[in-house]
PDB file of N, CA and C in Angstrom:
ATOM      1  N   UNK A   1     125.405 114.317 125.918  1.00  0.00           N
ATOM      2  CA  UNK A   1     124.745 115.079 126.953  1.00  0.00           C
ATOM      3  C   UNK A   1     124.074 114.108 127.916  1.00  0.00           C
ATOM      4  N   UNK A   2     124.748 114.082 129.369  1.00  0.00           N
ATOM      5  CA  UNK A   2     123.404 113.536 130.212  1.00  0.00           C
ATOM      6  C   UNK A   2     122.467 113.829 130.743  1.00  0.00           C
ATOM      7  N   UNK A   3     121.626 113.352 131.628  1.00  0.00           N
ATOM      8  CA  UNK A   3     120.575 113.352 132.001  1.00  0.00           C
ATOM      9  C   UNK A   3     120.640 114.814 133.105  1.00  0.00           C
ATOM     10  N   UNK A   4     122.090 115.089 133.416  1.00  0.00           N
ATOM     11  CA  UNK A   4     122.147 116.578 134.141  1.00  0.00           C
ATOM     12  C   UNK A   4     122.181 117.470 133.263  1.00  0.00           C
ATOM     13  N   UNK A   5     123.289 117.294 132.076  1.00  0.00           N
ATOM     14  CA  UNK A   5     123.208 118.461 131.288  1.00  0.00           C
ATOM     15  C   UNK A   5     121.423 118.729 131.075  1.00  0.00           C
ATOM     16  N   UNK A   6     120.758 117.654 130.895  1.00  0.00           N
ATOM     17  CA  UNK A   6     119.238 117.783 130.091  1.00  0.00           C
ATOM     18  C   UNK A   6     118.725 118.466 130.991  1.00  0.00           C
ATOM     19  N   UNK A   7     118.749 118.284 132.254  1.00  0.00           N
ATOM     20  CA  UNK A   7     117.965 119.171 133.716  1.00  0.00           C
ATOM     21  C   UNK A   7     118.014 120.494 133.355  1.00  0.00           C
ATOM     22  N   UNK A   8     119.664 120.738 133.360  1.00  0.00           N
ATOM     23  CA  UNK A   8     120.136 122.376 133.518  1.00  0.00           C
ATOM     24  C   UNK A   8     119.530 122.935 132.572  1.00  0.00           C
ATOM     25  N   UNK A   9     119.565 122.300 131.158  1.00  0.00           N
ATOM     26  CA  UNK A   9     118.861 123.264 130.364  1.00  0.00           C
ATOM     27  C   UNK A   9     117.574 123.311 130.207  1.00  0.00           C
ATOM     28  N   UNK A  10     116.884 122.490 130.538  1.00  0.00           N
ATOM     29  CA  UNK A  10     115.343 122.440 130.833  1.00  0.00           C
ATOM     30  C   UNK A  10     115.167 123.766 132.191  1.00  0.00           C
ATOM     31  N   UNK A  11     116.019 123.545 133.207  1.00  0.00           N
ATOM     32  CA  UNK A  11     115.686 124.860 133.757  1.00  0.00           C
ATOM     33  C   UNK A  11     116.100 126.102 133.506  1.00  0.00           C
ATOM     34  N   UNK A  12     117.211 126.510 132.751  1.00  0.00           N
ATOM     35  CA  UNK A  12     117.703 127.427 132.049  1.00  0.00           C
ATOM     36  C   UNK A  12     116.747 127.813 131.085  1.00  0.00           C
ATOM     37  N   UNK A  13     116.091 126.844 129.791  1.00  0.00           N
ATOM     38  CA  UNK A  13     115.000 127.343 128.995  1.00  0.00           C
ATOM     39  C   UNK A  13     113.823 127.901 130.451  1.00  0.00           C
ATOM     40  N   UNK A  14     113.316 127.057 131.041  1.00  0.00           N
ATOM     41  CA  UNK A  14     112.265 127.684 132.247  1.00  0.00           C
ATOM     42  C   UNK A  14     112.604 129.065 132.470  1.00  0.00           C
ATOM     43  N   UNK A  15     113.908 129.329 132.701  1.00  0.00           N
ATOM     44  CA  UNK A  15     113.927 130.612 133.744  1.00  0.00           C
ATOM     45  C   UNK A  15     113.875 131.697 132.234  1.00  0.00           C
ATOM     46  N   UNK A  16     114.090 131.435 131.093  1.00  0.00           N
ATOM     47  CA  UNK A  16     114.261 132.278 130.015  1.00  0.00           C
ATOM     48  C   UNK A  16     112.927 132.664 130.141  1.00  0.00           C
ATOM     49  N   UNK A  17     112.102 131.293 129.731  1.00  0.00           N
ATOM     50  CA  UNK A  17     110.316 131.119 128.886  1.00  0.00           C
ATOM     51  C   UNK A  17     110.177 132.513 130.299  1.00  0.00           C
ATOM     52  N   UNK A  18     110.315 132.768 131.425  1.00  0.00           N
ATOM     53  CA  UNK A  18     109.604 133.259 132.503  1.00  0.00           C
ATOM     54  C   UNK A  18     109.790 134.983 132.024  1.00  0.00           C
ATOM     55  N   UNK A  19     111.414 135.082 132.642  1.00  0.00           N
ATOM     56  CA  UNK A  19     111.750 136.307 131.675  1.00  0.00           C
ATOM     57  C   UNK A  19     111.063 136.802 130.817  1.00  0.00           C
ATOM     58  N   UNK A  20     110.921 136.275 129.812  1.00  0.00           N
ATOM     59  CA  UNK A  20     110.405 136.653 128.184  1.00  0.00           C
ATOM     60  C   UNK A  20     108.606 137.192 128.595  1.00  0.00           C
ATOM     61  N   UNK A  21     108.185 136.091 129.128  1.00  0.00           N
ATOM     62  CA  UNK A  21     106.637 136.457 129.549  1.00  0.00           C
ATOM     63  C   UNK A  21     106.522 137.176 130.215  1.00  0.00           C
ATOM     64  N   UNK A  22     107.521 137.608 131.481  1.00  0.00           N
ATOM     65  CA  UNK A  22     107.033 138.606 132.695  1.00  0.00           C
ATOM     66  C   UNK A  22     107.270 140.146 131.464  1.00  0.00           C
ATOM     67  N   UNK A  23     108.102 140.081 130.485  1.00  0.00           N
ATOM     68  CA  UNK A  23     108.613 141.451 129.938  1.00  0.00           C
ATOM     69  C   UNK A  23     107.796 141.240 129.089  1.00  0.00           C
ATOM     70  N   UNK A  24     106.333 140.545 127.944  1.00  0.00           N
ATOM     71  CA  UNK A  24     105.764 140.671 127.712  1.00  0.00           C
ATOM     72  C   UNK A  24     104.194 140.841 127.618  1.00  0.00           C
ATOM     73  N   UNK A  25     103.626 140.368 129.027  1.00  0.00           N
ATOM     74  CA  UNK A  25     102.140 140.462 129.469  1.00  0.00           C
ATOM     75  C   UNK A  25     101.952 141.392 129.370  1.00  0.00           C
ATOM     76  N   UNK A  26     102.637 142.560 129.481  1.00  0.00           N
ATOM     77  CA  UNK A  26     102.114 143.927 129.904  1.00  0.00           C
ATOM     78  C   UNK A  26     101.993 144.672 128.234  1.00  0.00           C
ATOM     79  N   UNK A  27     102.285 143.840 127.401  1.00  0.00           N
ATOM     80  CA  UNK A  27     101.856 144.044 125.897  1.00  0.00           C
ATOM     81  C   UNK A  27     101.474 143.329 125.601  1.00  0.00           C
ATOM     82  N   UNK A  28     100.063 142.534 126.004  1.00  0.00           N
ATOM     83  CA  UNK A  28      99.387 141.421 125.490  1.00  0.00           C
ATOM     84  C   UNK A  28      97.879 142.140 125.568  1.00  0.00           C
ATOM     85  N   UNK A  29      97.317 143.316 125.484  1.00  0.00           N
ATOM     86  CA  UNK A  29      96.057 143.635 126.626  1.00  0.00           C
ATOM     87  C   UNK A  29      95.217 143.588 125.340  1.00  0.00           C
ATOM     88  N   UNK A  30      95.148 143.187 124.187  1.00  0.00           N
ATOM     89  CA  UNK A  30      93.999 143.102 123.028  1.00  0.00           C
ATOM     90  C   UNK A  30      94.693 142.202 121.986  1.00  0.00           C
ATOM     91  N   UNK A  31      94.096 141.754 120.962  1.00  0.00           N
ATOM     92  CA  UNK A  31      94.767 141.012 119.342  1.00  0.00           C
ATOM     93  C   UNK A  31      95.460 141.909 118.931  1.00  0.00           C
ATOM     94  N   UNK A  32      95.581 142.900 118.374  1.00  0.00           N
ATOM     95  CA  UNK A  32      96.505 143.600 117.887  1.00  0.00           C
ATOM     96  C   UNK A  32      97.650 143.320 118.645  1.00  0.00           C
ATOM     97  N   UNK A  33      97.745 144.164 119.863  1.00  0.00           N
ATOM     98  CA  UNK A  33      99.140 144.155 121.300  1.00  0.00           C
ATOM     99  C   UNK A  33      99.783 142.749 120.406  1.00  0.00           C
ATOM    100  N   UNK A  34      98.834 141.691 120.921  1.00  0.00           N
ATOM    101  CA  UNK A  34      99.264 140.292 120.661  1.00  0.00           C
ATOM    102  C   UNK A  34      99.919 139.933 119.283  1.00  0.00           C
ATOM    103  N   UNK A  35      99.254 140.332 118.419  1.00  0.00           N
ATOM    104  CA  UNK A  35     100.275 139.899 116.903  1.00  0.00           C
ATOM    105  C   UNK A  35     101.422 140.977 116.821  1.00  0.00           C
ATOM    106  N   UNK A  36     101.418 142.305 117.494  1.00  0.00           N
ATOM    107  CA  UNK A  36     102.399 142.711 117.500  1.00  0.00           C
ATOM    108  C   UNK A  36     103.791 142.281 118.281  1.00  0.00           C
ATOM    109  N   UNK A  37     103.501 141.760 119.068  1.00  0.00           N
ATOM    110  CA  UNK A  37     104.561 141.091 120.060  1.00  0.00           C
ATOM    111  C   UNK A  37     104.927 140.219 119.616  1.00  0.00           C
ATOM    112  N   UNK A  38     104.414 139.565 119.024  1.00  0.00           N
ATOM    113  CA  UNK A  38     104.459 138.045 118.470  1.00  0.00           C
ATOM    114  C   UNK A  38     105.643 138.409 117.171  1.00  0.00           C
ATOM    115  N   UNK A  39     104.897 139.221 116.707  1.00  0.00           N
ATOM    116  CA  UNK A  39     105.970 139.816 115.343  1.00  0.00           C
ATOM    117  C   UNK A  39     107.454 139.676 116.197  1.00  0.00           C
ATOM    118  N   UNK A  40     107.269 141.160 117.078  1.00  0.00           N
ATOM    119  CA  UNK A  40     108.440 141.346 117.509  1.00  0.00           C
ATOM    120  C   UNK A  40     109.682 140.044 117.932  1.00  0.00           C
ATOM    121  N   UNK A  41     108.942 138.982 118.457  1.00  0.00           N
ATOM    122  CA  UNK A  41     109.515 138.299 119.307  1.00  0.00           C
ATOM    123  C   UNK A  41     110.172 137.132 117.708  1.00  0.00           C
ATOM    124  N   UNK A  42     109.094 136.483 116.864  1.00  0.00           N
ATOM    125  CA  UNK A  42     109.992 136.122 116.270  1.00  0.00           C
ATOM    126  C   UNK A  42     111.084 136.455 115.166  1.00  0.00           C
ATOM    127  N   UNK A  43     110.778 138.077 115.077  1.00  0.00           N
ATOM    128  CA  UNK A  43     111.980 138.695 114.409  1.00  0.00           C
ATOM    129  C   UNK A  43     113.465 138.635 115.472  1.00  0.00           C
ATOM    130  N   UNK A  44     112.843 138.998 116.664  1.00  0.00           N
ATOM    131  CA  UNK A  44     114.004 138.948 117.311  1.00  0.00           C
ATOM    132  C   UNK A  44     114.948 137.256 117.380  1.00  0.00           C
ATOM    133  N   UNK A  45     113.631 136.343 117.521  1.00  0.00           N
ATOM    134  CA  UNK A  45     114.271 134.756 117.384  1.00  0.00           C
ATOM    135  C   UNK A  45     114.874 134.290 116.080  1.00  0.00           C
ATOM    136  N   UNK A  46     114.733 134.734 115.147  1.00  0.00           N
ATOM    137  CA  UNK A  46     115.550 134.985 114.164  1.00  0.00           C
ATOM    138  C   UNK A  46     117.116 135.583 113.998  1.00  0.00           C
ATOM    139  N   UNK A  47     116.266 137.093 114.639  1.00  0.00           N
ATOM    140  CA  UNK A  47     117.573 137.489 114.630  1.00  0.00           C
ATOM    141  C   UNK A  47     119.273 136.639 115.417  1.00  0.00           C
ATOM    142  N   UNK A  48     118.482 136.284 116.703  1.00  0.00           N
ATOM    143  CA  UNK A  48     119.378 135.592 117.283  1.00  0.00           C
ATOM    144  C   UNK A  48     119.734 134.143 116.854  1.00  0.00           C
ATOM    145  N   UNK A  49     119.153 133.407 115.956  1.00  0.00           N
ATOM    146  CA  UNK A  49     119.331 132.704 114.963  1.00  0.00           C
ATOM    147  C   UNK A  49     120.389 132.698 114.097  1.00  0.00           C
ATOM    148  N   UNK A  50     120.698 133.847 113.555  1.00  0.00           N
ATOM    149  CA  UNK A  50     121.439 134.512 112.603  1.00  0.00           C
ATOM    150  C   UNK A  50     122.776 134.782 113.196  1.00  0.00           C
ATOM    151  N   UNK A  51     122.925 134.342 114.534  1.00  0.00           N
ATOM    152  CA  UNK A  51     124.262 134.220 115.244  1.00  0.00           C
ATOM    153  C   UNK A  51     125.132 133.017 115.123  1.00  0.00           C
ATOM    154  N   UNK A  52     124.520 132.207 115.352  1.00  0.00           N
ATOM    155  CA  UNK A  52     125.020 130.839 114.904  1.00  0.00           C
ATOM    156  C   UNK A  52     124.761 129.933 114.341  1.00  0.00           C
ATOM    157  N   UNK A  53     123.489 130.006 113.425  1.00  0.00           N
ATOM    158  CA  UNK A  53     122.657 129.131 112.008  1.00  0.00           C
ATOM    159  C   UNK A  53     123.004 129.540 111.271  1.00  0.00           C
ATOM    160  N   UNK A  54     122.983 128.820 109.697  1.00  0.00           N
ATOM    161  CA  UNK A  54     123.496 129.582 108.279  1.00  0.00           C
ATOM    162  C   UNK A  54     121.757 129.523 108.325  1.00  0.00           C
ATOM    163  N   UNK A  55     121.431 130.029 107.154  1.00  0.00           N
ATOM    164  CA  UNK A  55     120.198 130.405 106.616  1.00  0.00           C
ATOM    165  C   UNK A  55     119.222 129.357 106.349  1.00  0.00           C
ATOM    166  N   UNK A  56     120.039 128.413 105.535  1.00  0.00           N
ATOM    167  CA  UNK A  56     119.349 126.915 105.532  1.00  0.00           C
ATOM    168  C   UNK A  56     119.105 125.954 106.880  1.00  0.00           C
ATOM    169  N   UNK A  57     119.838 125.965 107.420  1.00  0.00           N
ATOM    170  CA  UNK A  57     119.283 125.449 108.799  1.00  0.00           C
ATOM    171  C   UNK A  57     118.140 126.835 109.140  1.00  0.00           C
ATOM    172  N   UNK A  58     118.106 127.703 109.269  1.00  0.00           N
ATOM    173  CA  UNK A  58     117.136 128.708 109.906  1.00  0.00           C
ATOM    174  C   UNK A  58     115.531 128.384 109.574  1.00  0.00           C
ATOM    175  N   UNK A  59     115.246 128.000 108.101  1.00  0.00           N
ATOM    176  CA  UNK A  59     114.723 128.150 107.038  1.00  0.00           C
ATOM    177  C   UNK A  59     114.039 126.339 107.439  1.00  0.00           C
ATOM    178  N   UNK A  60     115.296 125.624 108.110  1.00  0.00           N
ATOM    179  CA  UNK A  60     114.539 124.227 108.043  1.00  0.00           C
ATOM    180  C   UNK A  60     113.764 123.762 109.882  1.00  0.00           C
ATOM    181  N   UNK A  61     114.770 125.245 111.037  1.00  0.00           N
ATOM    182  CA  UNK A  61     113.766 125.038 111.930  1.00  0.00           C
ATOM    183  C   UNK A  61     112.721 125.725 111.756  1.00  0.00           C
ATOM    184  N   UNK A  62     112.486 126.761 111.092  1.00  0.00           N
ATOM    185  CA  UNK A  62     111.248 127.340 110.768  1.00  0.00           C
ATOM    186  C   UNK A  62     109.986 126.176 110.212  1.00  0.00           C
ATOM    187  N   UNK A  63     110.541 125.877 109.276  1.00  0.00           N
ATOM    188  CA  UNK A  63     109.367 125.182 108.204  1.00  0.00           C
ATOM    189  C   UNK A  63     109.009 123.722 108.664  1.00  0.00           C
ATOM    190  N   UNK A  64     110.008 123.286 109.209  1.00  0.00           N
ATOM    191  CA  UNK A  64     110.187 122.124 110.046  1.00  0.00           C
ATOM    192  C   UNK A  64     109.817 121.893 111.653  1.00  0.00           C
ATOM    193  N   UNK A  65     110.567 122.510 112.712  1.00  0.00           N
ATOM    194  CA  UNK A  65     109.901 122.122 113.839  1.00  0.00           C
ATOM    195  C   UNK A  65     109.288 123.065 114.485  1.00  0.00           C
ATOM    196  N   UNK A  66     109.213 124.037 113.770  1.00  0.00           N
ATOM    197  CA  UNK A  66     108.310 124.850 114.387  1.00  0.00           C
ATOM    198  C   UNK A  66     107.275 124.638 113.795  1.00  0.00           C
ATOM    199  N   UNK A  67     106.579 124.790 113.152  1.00  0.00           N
ATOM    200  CA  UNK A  67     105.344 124.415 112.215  1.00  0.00           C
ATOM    201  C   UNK A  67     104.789 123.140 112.525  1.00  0.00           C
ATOM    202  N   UNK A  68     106.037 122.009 112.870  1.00  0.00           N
ATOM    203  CA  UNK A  68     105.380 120.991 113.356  1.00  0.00           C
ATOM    204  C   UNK A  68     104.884 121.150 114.967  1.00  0.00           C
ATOM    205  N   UNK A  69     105.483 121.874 115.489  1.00  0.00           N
ATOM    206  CA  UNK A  69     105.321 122.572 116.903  1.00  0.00           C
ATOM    207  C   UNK A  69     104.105 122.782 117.368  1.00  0.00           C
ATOM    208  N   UNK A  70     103.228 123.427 116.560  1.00  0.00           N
ATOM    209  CA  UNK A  70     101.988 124.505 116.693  1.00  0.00           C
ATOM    210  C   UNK A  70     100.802 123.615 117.106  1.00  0.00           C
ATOM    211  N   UNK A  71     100.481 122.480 116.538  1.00  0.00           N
ATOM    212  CA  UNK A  71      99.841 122.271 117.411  1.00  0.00           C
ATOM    213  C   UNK A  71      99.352 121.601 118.904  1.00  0.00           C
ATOM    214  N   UNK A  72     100.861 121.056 119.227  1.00  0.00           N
ATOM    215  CA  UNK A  72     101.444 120.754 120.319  1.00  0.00           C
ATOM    216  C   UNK A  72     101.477 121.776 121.222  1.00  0.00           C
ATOM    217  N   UNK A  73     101.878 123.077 120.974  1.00  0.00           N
ATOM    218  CA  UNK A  73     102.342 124.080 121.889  1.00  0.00           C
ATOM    219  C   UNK A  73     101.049 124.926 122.013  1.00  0.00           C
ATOM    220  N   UNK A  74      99.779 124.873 121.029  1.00  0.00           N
ATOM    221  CA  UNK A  74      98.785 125.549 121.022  1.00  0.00           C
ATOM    222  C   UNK A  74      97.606 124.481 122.080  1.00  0.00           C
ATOM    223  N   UNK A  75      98.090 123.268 122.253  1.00  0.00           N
ATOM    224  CA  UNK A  75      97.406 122.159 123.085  1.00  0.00           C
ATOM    225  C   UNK A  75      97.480 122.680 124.666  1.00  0.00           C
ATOM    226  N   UNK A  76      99.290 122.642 124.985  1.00  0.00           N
ATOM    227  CA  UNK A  76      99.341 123.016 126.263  1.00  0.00           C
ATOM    228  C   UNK A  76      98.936 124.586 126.497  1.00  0.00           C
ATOM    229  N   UNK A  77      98.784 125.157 125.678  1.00  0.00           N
ATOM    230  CA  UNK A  77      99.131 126.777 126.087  1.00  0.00           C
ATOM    231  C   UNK A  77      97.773 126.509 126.435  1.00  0.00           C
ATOM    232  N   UNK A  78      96.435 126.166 125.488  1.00  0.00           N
ATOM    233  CA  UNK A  78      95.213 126.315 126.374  1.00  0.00           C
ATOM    234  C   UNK A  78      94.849 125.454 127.115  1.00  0.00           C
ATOM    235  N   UNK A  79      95.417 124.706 127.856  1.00  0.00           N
ATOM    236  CA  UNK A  79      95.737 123.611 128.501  1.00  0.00           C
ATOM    237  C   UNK A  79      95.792 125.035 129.887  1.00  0.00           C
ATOM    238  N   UNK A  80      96.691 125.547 130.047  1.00  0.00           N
ATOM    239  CA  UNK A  80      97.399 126.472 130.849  1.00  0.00           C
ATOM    240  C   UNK A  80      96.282 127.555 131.260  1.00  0.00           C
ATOM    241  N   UNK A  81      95.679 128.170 130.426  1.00  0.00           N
ATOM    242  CA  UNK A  81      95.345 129.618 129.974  1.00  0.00           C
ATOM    243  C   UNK A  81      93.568 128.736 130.388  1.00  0.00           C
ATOM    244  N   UNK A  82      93.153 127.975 130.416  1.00  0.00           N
ATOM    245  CA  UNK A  82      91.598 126.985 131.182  1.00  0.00           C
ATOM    246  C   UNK A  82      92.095 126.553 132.523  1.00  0.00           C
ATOM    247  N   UNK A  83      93.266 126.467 133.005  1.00  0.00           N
ATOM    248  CA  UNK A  83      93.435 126.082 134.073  1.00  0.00           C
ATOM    249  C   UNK A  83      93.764 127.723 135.246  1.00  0.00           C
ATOM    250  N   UNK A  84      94.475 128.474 134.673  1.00  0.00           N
ATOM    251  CA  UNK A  84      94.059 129.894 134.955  1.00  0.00           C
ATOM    252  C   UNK A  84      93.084 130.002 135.316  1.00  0.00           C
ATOM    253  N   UNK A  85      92.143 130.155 134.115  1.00  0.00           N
ATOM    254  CA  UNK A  85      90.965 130.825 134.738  1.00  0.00           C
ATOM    255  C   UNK A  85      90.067 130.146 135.539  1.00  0.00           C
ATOM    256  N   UNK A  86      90.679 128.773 135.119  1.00  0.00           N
ATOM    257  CA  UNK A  86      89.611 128.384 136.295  1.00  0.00           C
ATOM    258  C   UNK A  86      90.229 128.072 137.931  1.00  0.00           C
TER     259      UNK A  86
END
């Protein structure tokens, strides 16, 4: 993969991440809304998982880079969400 393929899909993930958020803010309005969506969304990332992962790979991005993820992605998100409001 080069350095174009890497672009396209960096903006391809962008235009998804946008999608996904514009069709979910409007179910974010308390904690509950929020863990419910959240549910929803990674059952659904699963599900679509289950298209072209066997179970053991599923099982090792779960436990593996996602988990290692969290507090990286919980850095920028309020990174984002302080720059909002302010």
């Amino acid at each position: 993969m080069d350095s174009d393929d890497l672009s396209e899909d960096h903006l391809k993930m962008m235009e998804i991440n946008k999608a996904i958020w514009d069709a979910i803010i409007p179910h974010t309005k308390n904690e509950e809304d929020i863990v419910l969506t959240s549910a929803v969304l990674l059952k659904s990332a699963i599900q679509l998982y289950t298209l072209s992962l066997q179970d053991e790979e599923i099982e090792e991005m779960l436990t593996g880079y996602a988990l290692d993820a969290i507090p990286a992605l919980r850095e920028s998100f309020d990174f984002i969400i302080k720059r909002t409001i302010n």
